[in-house]
Protein backbone atom coordinates (compact mmCIF):
# COMPACT_ATOMS: atom_id res chain seq x y z
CA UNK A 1 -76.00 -148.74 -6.82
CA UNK A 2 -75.35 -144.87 -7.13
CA UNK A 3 -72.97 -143.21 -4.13
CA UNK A 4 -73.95 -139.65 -3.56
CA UNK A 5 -71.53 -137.59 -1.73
CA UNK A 6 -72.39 -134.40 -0.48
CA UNK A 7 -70.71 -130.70 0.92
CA UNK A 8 -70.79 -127.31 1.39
CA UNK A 9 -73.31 -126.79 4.10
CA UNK A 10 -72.62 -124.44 7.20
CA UNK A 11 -73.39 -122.05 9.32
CA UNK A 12 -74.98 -118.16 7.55
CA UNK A 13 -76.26 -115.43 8.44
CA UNK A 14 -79.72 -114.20 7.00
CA UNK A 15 -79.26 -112.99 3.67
CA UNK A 16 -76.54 -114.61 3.46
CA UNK A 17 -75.36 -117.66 0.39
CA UNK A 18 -73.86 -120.86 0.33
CA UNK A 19 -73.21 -123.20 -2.31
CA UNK A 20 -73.81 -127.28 -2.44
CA UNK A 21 -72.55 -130.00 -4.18
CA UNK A 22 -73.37 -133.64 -4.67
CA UNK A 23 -70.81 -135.71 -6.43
CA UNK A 24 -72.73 -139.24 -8.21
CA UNK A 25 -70.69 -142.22 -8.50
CA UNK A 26 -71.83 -145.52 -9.17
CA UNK A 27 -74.40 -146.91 -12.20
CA UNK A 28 -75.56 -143.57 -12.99
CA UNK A 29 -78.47 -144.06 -15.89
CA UNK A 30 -77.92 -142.06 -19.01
CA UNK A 31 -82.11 -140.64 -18.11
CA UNK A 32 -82.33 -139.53 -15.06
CA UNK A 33 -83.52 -136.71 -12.13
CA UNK A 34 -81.20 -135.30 -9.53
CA UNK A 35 -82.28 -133.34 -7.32
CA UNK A 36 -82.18 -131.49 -3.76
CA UNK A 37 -84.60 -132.24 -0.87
CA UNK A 38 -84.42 -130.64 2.53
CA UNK A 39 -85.74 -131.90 5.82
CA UNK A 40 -86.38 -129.31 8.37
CA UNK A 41 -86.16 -129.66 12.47
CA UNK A 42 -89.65 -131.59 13.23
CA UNK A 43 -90.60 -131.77 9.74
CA UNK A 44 -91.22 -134.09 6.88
CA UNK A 45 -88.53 -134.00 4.19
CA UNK A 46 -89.89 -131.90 1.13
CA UNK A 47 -88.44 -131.49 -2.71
CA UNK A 48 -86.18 -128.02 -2.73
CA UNK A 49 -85.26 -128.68 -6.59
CA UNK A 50 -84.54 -131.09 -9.72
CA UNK A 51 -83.14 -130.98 -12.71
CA UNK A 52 -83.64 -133.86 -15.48
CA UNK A 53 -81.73 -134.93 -18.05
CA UNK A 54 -81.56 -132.05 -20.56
CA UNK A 55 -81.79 -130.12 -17.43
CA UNK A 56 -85.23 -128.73 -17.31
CA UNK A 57 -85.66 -127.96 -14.12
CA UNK A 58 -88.30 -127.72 -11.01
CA UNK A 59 -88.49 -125.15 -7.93
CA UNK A 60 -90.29 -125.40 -4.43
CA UNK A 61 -92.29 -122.30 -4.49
CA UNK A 62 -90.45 -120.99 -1.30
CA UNK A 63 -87.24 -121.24 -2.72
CA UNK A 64 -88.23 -120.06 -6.45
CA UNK A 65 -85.83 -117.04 -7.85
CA UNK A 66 -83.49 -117.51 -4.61
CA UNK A 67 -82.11 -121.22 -5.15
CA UNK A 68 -80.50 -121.64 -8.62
CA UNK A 69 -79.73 -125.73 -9.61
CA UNK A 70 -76.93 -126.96 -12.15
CA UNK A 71 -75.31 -129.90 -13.65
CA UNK A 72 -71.50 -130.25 -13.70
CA UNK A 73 -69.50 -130.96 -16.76
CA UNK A 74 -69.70 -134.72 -16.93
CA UNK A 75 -73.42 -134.61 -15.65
CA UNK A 76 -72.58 -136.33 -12.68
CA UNK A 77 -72.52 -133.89 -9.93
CA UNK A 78 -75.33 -131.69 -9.03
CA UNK A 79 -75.11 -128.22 -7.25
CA UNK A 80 -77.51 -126.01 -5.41
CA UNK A 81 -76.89 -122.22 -5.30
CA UNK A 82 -78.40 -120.80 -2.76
CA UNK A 83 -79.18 -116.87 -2.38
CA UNK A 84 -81.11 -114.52 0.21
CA UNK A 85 -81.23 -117.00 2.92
CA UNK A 86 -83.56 -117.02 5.66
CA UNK A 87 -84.08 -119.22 9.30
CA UNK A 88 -86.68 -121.19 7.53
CA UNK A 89 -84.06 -123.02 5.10
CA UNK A 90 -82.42 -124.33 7.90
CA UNK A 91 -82.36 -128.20 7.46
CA UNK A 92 -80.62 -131.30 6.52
CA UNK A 93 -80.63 -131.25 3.00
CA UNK A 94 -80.13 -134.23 1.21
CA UNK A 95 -78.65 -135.01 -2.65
CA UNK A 96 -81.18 -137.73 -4.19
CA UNK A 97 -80.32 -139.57 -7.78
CA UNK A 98 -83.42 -141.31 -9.69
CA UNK A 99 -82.55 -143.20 -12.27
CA UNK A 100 -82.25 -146.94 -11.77
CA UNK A 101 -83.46 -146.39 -8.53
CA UNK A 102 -83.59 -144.09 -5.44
CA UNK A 103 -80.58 -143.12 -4.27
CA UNK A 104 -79.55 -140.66 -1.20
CA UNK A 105 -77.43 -138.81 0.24
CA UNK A 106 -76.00 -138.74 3.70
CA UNK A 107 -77.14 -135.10 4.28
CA UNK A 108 -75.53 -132.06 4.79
CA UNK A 109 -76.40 -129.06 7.68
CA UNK A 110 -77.23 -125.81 6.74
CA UNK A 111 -78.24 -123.60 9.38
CA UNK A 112 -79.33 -119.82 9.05
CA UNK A 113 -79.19 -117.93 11.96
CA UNK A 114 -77.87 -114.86 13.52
């Protein structure tokens, strides 16, 4: 089992930035993806960002050159910078681990409004 614990969500205005963070605990395999999904009001949960092991990384195209993600130190945490925001990124996102399995999150609120 992997424990993902998640913060830094809120309340900005548009334009605005906030940074999140996802702490992994648990049997964390040495190969693996973690990444960011988001799951806005009424919609189906879609892939924000990832970065692998060796940290190549992958982009939404909505979010591409405004959401920056990074490793920690020890490769266990996960963060999502996140720049120019507008009312559309407001959603639940949600930290997700693959490596020996699937592992989520308990989701964190970030809301974008004036």
């Amino acid at each position: 089992q992997v424990q993902l614990v998640e913060s830094g969500g809120g309340l900005v205005q548009p334009g605005g930035s906030l940074r999140l963070s996802c702490a992994a605990s648990g049997s964390i395999a040495r190969i693996n993806v973690m990444g960011w999904y988001r799951q806005p009001p009424g919609k189906q949960r879609e892939l924000v960002a990832s970065i692998r092991t060796g940290d190549s990384t992958n982009y939404a195209a909505s979010v591409k050159g405004r959401f920056t993600i990074s490793r920690g130190d020890t490769k266990n945490s996960v963060y999502l910078q996140m720049n120019s925001l507008k009312p559309e990124d407001t959603a639940v996102y949600y930290c997700n681990h693959l490596g020996y399995g699937t592992f989520w999150g308990q989701g964190t609120q970030v809301t974008v409004s004036s």
